[in-house]
Protein backbone atom coordinates (compact mmCIF):
# COMPACT_ATOMS: atom_id res chain seq x y z
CA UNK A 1 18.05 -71.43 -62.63
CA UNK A 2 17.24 -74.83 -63.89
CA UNK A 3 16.70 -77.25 -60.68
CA UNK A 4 16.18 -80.63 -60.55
CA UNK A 5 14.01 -81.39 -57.18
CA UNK A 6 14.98 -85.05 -55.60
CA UNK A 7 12.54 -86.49 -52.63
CA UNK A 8 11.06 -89.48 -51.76
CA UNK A 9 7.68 -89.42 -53.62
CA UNK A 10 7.52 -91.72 -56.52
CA UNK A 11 4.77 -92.80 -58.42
CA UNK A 12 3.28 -96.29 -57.84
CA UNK A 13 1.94 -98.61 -60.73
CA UNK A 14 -1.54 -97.13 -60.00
CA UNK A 15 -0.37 -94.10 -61.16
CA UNK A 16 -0.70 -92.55 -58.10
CA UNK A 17 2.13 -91.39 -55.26
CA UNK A 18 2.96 -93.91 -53.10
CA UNK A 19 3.67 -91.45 -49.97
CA UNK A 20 0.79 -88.58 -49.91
CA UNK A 21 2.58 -87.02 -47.81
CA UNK A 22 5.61 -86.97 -49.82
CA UNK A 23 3.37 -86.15 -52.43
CA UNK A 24 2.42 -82.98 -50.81
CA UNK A 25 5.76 -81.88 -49.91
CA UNK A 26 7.53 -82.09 -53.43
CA UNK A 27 4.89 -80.43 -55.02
CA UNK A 28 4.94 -77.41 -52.33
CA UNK A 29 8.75 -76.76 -52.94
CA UNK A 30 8.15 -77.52 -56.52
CA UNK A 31 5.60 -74.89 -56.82
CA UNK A 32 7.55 -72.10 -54.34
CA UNK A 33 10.79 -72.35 -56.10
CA UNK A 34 8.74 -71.86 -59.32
CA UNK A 35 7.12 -69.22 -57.68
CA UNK A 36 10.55 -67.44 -57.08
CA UNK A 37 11.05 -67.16 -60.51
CA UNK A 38 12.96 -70.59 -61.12
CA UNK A 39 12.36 -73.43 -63.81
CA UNK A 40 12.34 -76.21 -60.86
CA UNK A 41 10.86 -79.87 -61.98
CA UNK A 42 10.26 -82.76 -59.21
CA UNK A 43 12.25 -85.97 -60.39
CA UNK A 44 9.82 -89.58 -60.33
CA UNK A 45 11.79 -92.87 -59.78
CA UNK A 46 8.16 -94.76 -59.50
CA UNK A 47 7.16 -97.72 -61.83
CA UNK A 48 4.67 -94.95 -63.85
CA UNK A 49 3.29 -91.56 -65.06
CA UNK A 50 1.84 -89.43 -61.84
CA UNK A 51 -1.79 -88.74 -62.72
CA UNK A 52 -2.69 -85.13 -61.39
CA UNK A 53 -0.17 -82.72 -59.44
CA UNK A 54 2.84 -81.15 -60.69
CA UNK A 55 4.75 -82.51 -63.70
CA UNK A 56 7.47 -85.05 -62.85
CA UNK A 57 10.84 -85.87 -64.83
CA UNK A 58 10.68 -89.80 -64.54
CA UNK A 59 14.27 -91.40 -64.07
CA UNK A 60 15.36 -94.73 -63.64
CA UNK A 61 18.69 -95.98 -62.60
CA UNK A 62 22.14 -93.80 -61.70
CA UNK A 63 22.61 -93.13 -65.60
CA UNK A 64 19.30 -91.49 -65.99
CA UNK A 65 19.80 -89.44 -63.46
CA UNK A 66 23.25 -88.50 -64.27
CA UNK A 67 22.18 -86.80 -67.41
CA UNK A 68 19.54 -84.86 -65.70
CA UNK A 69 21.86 -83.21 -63.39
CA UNK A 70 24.02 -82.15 -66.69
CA UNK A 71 20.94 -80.43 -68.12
CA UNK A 72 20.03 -78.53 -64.89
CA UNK A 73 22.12 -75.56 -62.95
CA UNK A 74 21.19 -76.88 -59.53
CA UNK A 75 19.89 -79.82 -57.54
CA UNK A 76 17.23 -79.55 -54.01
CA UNK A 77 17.25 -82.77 -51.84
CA UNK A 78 14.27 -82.08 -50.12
CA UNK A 79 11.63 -82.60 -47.87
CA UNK A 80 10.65 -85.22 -45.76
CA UNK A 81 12.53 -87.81 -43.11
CA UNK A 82 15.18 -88.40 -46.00
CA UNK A 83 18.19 -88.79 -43.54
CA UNK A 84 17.26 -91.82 -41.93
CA UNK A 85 18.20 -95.61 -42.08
CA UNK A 86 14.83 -96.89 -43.61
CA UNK A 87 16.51 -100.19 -44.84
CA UNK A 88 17.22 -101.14 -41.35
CA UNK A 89 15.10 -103.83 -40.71
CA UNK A 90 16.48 -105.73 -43.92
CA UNK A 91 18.93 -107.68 -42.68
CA UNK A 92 22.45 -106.42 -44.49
CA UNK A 93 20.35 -103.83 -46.10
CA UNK A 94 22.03 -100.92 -47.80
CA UNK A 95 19.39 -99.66 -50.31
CA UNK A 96 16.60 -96.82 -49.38
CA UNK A 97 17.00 -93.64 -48.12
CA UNK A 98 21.00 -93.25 -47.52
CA UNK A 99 21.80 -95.14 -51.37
CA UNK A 100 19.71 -92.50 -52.71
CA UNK A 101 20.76 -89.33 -50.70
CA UNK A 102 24.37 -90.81 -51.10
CA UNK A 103 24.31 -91.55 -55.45
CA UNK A 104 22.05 -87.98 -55.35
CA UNK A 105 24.86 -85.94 -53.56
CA UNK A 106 27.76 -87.29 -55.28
CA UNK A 107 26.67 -87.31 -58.90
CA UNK A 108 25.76 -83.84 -58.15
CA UNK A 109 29.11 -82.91 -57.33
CA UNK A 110 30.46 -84.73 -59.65
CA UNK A 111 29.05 -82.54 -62.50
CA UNK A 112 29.79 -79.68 -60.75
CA UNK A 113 26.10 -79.16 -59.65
CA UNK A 114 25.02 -76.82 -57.27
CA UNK A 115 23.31 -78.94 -54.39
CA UNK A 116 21.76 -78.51 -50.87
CA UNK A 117 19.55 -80.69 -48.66
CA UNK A 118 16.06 -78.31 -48.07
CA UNK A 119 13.80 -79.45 -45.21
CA UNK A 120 14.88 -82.54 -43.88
CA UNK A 121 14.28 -84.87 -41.02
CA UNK A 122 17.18 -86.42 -39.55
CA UNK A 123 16.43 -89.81 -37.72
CA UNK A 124 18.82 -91.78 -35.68
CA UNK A 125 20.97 -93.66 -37.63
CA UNK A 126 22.99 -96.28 -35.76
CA UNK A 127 23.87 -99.00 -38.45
CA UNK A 128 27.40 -98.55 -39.60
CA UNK A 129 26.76 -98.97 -43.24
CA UNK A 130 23.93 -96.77 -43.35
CA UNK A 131 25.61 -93.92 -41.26
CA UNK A 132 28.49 -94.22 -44.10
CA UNK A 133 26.46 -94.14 -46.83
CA UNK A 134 24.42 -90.39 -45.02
CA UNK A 135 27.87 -89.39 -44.08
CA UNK A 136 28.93 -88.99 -47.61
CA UNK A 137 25.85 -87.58 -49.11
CA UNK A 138 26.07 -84.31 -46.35
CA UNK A 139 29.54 -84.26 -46.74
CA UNK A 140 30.54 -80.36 -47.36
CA UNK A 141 26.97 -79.78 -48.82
CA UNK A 142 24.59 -77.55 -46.54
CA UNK A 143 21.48 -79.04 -45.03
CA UNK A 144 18.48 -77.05 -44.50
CA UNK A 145 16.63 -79.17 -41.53
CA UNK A 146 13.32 -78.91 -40.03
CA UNK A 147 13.87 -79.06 -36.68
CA UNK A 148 17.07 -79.02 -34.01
CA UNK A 149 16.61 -82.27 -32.93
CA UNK A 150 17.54 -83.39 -36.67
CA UNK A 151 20.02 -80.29 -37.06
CA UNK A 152 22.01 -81.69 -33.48
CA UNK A 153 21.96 -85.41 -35.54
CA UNK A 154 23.15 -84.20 -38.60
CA UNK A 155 26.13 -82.55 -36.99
CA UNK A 156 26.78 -84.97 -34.50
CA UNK A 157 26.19 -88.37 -36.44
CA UNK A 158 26.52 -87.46 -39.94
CA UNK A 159 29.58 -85.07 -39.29
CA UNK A 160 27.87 -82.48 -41.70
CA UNK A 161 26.67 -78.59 -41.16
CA UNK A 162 23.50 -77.70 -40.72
CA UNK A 163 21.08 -75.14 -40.50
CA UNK A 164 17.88 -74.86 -38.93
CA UNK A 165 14.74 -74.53 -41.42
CA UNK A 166 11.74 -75.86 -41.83
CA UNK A 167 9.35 -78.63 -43.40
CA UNK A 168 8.83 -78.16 -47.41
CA UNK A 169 4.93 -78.76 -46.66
CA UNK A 170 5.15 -74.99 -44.68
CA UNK A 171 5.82 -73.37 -47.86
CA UNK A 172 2.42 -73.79 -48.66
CA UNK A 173 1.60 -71.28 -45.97
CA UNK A 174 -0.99 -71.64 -43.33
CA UNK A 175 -4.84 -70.76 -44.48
CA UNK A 176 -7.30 -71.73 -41.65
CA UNK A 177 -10.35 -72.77 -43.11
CA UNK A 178 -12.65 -71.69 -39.95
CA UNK A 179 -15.50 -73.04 -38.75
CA UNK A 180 -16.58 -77.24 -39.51
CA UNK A 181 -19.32 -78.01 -41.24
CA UNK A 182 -21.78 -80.19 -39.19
CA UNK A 183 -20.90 -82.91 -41.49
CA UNK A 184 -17.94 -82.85 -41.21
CA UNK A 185 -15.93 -86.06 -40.45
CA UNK A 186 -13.61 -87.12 -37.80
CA UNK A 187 -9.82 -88.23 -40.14
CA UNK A 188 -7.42 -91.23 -38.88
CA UNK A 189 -4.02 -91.34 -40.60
CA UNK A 190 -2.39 -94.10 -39.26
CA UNK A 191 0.72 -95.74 -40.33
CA UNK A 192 0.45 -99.86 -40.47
CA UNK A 193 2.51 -100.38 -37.27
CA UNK A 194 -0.26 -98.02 -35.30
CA UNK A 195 -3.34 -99.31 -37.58
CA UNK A 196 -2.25 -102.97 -36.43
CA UNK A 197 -2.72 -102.31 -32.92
CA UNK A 198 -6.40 -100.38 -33.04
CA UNK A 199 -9.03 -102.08 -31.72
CA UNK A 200 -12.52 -101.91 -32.64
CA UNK A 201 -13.01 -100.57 -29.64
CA UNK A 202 -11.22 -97.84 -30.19
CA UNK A 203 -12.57 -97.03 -33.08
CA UNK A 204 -16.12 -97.02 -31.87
CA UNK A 205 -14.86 -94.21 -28.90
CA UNK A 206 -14.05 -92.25 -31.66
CA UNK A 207 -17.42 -92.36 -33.14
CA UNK A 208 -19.12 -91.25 -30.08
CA UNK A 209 -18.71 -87.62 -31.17
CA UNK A 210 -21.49 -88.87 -33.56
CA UNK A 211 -19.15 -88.22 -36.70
CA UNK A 212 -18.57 -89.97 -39.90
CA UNK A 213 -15.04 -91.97 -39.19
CA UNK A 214 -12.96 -92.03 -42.54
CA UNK A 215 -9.75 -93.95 -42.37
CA UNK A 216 -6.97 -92.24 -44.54
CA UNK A 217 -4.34 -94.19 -46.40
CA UNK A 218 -1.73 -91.92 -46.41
CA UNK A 219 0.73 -94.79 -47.96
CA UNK A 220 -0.84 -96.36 -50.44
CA UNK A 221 1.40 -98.18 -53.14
CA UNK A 222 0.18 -100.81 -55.36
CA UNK A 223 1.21 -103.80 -53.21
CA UNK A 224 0.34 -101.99 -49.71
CA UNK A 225 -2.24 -99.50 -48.13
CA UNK A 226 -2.04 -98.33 -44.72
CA UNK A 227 -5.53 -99.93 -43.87
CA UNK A 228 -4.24 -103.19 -44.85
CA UNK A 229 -2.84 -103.68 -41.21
CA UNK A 230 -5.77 -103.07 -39.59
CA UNK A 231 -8.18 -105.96 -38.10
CA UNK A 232 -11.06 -107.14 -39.67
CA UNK A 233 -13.05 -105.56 -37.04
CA UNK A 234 -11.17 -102.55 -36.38
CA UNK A 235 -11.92 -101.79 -40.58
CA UNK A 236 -15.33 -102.67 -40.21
CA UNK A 237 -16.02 -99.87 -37.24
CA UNK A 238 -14.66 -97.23 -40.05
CA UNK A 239 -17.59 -95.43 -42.17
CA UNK A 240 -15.55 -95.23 -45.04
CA UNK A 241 -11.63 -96.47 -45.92
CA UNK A 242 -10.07 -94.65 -49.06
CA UNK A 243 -8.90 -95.50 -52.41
CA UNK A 244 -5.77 -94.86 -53.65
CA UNK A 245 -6.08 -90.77 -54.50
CA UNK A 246 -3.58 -87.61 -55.41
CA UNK A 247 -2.26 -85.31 -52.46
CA UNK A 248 -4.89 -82.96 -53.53
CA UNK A 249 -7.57 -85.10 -52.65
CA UNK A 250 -5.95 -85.92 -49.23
CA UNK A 251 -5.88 -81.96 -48.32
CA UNK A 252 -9.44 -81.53 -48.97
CA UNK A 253 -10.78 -84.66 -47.41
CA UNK A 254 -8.58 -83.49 -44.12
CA UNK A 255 -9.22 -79.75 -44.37
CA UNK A 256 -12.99 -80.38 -44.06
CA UNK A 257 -12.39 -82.60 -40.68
CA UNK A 258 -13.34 -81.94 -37.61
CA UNK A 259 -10.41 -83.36 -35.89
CA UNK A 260 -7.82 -85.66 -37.28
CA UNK A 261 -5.90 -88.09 -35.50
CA UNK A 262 -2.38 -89.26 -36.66
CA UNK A 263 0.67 -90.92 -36.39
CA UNK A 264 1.25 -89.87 -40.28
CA UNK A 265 3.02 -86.70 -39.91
CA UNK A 266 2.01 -84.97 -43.30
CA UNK A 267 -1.59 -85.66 -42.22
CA UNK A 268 -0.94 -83.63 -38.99
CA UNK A 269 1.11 -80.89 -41.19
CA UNK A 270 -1.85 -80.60 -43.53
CA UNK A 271 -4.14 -80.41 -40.42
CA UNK A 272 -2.42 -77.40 -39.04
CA UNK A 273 -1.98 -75.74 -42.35
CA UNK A 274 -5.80 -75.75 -42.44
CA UNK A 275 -6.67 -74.88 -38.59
CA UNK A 276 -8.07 -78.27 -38.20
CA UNK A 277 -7.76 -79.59 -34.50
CA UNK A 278 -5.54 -82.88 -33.95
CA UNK A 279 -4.11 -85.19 -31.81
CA UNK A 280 -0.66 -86.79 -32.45
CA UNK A 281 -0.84 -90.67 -31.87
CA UNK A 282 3.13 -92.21 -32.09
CA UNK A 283 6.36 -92.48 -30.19
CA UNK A 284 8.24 -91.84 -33.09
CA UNK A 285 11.34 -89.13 -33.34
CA UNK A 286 9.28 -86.79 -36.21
CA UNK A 287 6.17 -86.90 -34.75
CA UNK A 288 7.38 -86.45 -30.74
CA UNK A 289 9.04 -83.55 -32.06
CA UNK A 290 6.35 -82.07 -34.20
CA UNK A 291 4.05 -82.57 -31.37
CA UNK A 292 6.44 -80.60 -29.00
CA UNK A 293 7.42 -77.62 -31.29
CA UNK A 294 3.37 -77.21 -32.11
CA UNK A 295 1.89 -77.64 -29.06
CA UNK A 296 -0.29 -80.67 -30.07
CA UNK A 297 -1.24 -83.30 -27.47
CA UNK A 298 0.12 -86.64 -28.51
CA UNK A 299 -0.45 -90.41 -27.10
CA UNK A 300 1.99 -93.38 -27.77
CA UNK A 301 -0.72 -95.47 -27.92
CA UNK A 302 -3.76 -96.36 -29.27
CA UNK A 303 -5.08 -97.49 -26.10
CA UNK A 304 -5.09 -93.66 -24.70
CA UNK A 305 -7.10 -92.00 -27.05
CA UNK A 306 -9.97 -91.94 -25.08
CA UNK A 307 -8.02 -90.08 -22.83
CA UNK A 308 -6.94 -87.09 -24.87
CA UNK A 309 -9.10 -84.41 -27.14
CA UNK A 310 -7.63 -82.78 -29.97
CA UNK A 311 -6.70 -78.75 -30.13
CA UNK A 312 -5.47 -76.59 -32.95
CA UNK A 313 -1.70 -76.32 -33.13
CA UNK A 314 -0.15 -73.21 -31.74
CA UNK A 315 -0.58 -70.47 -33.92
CA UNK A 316 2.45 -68.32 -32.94
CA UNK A 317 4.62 -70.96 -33.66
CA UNK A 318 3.13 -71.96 -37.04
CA UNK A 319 3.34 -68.47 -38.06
CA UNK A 320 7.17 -68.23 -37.27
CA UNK A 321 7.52 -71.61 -38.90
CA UNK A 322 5.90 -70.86 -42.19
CA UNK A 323 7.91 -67.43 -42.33
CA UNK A 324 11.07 -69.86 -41.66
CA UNK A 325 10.62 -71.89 -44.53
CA UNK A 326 10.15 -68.97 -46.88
CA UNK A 327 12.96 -67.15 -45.56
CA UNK A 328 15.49 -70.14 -45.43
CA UNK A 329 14.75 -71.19 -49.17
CA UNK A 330 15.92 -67.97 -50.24
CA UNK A 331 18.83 -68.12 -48.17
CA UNK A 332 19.16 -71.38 -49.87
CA UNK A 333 18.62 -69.97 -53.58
CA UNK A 334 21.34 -67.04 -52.57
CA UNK A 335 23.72 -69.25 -51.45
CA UNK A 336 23.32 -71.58 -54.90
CA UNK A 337 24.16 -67.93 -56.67
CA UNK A 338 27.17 -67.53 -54.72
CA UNK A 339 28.74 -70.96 -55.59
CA UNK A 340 30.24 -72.64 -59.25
CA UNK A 341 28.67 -73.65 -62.33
């Protein structure tokens, strides 16, 4: 089959994604559904061409991409937090996340395109308009989720049917890199809400393990980097901050860590992919629930990680995860041969 893959990673003007961890999750369902003998391409509404990673089929507008869905047999909305109200703090907002799950969904049916949501996230969603606009893109089309906190929202809030899967980034499958080097450096992947609030302070406690502190800009478009929130002095106490860089990059720079410590999710997902210990730092839905179903200590706050030491995530349970997400895209892929077109 033909499939046309539709997430959140685009491609910012410096030709890199703006989302590495979005990044890193296309390009793992990309390269599985490949894998399983299908000609799958990632679609890129950025503002340019993606330098490194897998190929992307740039669109731009609802026309553009309602001629790609005519020249495919099926279309994936998948991976990340894509059911969630991410416009929410524009006042009267109704772009983001629910316009494009919502246009994605219906042109799709429209052409008579097969189409399933693979790996999702499902925040709470209380705006009205929002909840509408999520509403109609699940509406009779199956959702793969990634957890049963965002299966029990999807059926409850969005009205829709779902299943319980797994996160895209598991298809990658879990390859524990073993011991650190003695260089190795301690990671922070912070988002700007958490980066605003960490002291200097607190960066220095980190350092007392004696290891090279690298900052990680997980977002990282054009106009905004993650680091950007952080305090003159908090920056300063970092040994190095990165450049804008591919998903690639981002995987080695974390799978050589010692530790990493996170309130980026994708950061923590690529830590346990690579048996690298972390801590979870954030009181948000995703992570609280990654935290739990991994066994990975978390803080709220910034001010209690001296209080907290990072561990490797449960292995049983990553093992049963990454078996999950194999398992439930072919489940997926049967069920697309089942169906029209």
């Amino acid at each position: 089959m033909r499939i046309l893959v539709i997430s959140s990673d685009r491609t910012s003007e410096l030709n890199r994604p703006v989302n590495l961890g979005d990044a890193m999750l296309t390009d793992a369902l990309v390269a599985s559904l490949r894998a399983k003998g299908h000609d799958a391409i990632a679609a890129d509404f950025g503002d340019s061409a993606r330098t490194g990673g897998e190929a992307r089929l740039r669109l731009s507008g609802v026309g553009a991409l309602l001629r790609a869905l005519r020249d495919v047999d099926a279309l994936v909305i998948g991976g990340g937090t894509l059911l969630q109200d991410d416009a929410r703090e524009i006042p009267g907002g109704w772009g983001g996340l629910p316009r494009l799950c919502a246009a994605s969904s219906v042109l799709a049916r429209l052409t008579r395109t097969k189409v399933a949501f693979y790996g999702v996230g499902c925040d709470p969603v209380e705006r009205v308009g929002a909840r509408t606009l999520l509403r109609l893109a699940v509406r009779g089309v199956p959702v793969w989720v990634r957890d049963t906190r965002s299966a029990a929202r999807v059926r409850e809030t969005l009205k829709g049917t779902a299943m319980l899967g797994a996160d895209a980034s598991l298809l990658m499958g879990f390859d524990p890199r073993g011991q650190a080097a003695d260089d190795a450096p301690v990671v922070v992947a912070l988002n700007g809400e958490h980066a605003r609030h960490l002291t200097a302070g607190q960066v220095e406690a980190l350092k007392r393990s004696g290891r090279r502190l690298v900052f990680l800009n997980m977002s990282q478009g054009g106009s905004f980097l993650d680091a950007d929130s952080l305090s003159v002095e908090a920056r300063a106490a970092f040994d190095e901050v990165t450049e804008p860089m591919g998903w690639d990059e981002a995987f080695r720079l974390i799978r050589s860590a010692e530790s990493v410590w996170g309130s980026r999710m994708h950061a923590l997902y690529a830590a346990m992919l690579s048996g690298v210990p972390m801590v979870a730092l954030s009181a948000l839905p995703k992570v609280v629930t990654f935290a739990e179903d991994f066994g990975i200590p978390r803080v709220t706050e910034t001010s209690e990680i001296g209080d907290v030491h990072p561990t490797l995530a449960d292995t049983a349970a990553l093992d049963a995860a990454v078996a999950t997400a194999d398992r439930t895209l072919d489940d997926l892929l049967v069920g697309f041969v089942g169906t029209g077109r």
